[in-house]
PDB file of N, CA and C in Angstrom:
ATOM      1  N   UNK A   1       3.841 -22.686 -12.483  1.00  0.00           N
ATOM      2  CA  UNK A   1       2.520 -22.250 -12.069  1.00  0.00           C
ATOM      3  C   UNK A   1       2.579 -20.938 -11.284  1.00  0.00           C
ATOM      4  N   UNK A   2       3.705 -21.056 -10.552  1.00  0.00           N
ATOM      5  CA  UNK A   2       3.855 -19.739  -9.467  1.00  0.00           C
ATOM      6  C   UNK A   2       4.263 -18.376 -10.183  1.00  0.00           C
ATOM      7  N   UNK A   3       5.000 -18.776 -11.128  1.00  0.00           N
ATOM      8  CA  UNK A   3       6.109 -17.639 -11.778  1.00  0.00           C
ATOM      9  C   UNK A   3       5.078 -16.652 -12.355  1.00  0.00           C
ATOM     10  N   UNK A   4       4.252 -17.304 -13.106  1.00  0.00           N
ATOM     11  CA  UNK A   4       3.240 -16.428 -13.863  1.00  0.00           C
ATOM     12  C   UNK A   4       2.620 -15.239 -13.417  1.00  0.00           C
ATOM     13  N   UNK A   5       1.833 -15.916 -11.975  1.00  0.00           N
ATOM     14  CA  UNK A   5       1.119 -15.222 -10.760  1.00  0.00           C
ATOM     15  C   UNK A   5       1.741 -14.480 -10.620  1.00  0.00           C
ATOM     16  N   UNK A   6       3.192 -14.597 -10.199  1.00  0.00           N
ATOM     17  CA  UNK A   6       4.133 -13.772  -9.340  1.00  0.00           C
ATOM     18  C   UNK A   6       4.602 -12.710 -10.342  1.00  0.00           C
ATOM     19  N   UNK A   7       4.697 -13.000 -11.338  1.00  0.00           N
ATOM     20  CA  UNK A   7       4.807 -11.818 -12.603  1.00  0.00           C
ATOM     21  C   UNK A   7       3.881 -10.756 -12.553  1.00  0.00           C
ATOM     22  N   UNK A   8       2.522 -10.989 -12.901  1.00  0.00           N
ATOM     23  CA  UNK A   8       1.051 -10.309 -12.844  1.00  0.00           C
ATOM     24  C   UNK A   8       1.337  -9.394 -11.394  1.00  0.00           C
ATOM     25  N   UNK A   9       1.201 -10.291 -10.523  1.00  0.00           N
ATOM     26  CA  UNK A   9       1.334  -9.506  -9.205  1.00  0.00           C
ATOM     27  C   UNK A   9       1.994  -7.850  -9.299  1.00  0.00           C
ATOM     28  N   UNK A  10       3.935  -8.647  -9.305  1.00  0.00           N
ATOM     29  CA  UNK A  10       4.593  -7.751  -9.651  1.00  0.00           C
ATOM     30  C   UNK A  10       4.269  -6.584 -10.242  1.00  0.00           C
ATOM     31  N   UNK A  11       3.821  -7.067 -11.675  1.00  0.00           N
ATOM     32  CA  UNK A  11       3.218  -5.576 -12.487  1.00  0.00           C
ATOM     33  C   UNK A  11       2.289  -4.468 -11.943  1.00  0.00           C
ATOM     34  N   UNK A  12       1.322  -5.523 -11.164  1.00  0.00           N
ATOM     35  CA  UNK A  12      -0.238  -4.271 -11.112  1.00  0.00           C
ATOM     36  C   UNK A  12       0.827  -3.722  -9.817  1.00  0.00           C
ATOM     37  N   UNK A  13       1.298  -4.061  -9.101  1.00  0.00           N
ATOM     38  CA  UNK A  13       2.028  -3.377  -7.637  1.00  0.00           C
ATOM     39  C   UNK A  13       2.654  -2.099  -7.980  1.00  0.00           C
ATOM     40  N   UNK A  14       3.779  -2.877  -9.324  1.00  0.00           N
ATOM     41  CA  UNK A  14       4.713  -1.834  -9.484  1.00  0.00           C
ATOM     42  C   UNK A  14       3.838  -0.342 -10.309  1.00  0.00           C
ATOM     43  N   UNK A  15       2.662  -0.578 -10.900  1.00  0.00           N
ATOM     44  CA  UNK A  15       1.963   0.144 -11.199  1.00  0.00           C
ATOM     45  C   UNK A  15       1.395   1.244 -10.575  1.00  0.00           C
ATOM     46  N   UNK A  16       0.587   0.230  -9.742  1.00  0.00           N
ATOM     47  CA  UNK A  16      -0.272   1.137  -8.627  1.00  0.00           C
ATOM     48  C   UNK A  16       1.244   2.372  -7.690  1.00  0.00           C
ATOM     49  N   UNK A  17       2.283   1.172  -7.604  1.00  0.00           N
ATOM     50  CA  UNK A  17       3.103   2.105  -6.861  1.00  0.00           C
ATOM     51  C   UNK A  17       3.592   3.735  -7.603  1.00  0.00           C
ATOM     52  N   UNK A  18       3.666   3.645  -9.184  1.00  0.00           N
ATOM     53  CA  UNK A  18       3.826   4.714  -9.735  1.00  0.00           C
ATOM     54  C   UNK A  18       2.595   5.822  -9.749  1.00  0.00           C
ATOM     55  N   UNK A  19       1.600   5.754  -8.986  1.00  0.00           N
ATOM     56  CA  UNK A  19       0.349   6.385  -8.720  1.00  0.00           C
ATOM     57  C   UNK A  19       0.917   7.417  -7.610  1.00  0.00           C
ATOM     58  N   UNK A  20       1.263   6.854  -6.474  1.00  0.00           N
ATOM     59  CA  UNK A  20       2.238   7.757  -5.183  1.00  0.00           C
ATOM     60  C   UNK A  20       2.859   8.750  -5.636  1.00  0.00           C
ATOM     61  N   UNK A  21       4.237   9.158  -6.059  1.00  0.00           N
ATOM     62  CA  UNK A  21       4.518  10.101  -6.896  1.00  0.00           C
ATOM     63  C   UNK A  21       3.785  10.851  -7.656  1.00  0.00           C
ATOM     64  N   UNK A  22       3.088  10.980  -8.486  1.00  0.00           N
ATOM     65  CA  UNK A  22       2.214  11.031  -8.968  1.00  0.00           C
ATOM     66  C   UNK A  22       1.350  12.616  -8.312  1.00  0.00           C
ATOM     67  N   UNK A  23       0.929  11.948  -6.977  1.00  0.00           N
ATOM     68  CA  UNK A  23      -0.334  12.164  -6.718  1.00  0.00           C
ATOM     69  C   UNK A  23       0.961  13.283  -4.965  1.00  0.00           C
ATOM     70  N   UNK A  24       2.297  12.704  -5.390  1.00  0.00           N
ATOM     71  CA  UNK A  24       2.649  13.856  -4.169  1.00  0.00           C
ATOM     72  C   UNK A  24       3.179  15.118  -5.174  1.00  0.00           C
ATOM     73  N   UNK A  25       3.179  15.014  -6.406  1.00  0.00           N
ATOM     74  CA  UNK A  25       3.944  15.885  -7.012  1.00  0.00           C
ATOM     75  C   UNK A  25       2.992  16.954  -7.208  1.00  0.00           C
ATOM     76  N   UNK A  26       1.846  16.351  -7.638  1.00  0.00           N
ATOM     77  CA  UNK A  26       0.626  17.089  -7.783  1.00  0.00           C
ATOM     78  C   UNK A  26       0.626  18.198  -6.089  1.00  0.00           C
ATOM     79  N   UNK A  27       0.524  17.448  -5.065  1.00  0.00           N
ATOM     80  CA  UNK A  27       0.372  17.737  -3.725  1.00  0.00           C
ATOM     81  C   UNK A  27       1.592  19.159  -3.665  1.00  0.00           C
ATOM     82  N   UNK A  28       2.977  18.840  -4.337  1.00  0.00           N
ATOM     83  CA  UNK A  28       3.921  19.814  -4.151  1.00  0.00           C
ATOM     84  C   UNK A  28       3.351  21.293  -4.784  1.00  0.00           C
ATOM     85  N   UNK A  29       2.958  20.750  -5.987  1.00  0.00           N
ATOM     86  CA  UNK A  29       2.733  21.628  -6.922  1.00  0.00           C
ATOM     87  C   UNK A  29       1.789  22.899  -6.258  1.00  0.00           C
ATOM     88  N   UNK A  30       0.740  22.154  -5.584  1.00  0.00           N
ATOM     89  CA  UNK A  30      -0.666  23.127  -5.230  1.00  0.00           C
ATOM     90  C   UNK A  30       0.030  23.427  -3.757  1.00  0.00           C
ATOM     91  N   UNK A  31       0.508  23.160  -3.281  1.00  0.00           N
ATOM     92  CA  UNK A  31       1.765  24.174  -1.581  1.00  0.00           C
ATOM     93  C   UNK A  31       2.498  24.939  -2.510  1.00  0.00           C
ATOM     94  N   UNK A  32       2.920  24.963  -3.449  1.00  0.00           N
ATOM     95  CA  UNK A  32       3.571  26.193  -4.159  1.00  0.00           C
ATOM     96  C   UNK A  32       3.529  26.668  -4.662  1.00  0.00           C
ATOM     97  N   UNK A  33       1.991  26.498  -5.169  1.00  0.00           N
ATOM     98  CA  UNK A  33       1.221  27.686  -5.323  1.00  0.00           C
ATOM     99  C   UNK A  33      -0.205  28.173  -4.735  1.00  0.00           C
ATOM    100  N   UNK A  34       0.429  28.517  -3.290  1.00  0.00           N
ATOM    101  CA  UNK A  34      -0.684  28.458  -2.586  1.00  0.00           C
ATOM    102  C   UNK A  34      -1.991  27.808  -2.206  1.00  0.00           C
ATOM    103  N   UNK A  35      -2.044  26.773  -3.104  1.00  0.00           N
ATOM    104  CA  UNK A  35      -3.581  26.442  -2.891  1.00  0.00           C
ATOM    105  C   UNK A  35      -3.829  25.448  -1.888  1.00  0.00           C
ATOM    106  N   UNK A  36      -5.532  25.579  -1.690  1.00  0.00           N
ATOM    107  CA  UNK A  36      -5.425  24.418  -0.688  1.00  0.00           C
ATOM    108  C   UNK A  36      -6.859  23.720  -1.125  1.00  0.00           C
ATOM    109  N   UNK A  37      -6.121  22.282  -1.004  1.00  0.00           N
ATOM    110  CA  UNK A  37      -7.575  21.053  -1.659  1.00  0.00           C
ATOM    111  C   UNK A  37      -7.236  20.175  -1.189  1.00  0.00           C
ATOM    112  N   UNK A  38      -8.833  20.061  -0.627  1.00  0.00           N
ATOM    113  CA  UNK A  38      -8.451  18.034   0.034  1.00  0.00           C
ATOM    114  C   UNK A  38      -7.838  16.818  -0.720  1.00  0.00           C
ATOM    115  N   UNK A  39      -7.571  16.010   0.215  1.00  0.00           N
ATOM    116  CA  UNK A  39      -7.023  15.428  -0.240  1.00  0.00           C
ATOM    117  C   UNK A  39      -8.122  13.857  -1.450  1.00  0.00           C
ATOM    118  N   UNK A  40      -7.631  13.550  -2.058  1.00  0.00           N
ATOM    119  CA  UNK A  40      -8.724  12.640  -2.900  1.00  0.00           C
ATOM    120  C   UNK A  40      -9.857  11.792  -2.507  1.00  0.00           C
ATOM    121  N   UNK A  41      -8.722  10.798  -1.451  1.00  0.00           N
ATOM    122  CA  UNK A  41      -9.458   9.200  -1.249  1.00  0.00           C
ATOM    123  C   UNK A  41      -9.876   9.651   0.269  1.00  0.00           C
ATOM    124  N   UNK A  42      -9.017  10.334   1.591  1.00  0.00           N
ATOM    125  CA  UNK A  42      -9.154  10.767   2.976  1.00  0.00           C
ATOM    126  C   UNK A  42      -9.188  12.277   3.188  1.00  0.00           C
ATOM    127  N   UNK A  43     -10.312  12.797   2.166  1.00  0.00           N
ATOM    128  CA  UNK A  43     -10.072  14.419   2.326  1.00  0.00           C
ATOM    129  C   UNK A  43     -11.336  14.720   3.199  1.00  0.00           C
ATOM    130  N   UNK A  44     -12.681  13.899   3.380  1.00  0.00           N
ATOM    131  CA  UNK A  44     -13.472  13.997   4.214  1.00  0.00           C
ATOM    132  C   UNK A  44     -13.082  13.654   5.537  1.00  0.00           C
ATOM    133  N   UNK A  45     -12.471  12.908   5.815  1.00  0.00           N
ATOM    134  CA  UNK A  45     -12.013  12.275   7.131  1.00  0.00           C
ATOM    135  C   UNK A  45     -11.125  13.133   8.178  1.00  0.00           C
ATOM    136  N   UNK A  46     -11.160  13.694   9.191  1.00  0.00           N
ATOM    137  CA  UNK A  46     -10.988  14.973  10.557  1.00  0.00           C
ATOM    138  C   UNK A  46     -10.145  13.973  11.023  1.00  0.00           C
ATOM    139  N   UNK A  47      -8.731  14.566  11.055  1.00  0.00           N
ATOM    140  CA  UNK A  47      -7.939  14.166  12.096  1.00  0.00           C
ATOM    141  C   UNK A  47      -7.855  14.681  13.466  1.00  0.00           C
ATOM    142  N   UNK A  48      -8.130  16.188  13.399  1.00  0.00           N
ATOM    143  CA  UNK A  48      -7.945  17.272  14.173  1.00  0.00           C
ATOM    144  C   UNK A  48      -9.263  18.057  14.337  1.00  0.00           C
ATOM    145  N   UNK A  49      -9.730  18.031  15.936  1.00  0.00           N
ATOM    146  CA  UNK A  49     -10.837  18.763  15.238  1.00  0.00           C
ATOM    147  C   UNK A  49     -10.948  19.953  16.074  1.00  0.00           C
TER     148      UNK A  49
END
């Protein structure tokens, strides 16, 4: 009963986790070439003000 769950789980995690990379490579890409853009999900949000 558990194994199944715990399979599914596994997948969408290991998924979502390949999103990170992803989304810093993109991040490398636009610092090296100058640009500057908020960030997606916390680009409205002021850390510093």
């Amino acid at each position: 009963m558990v194994s199944w769950r715990l399979y599914v789980i596994v997948r969408i995690v290991g998924y979502v986790a390949l999103v990170f990379p992803v989304l810093a490579l993109a991040g490398i890409i636009n610092v090296v070439n100058g640009q500057e853009k908020e960030l997606p999900v916390i680009g409205k949000i002021r850390f510093f003000r």
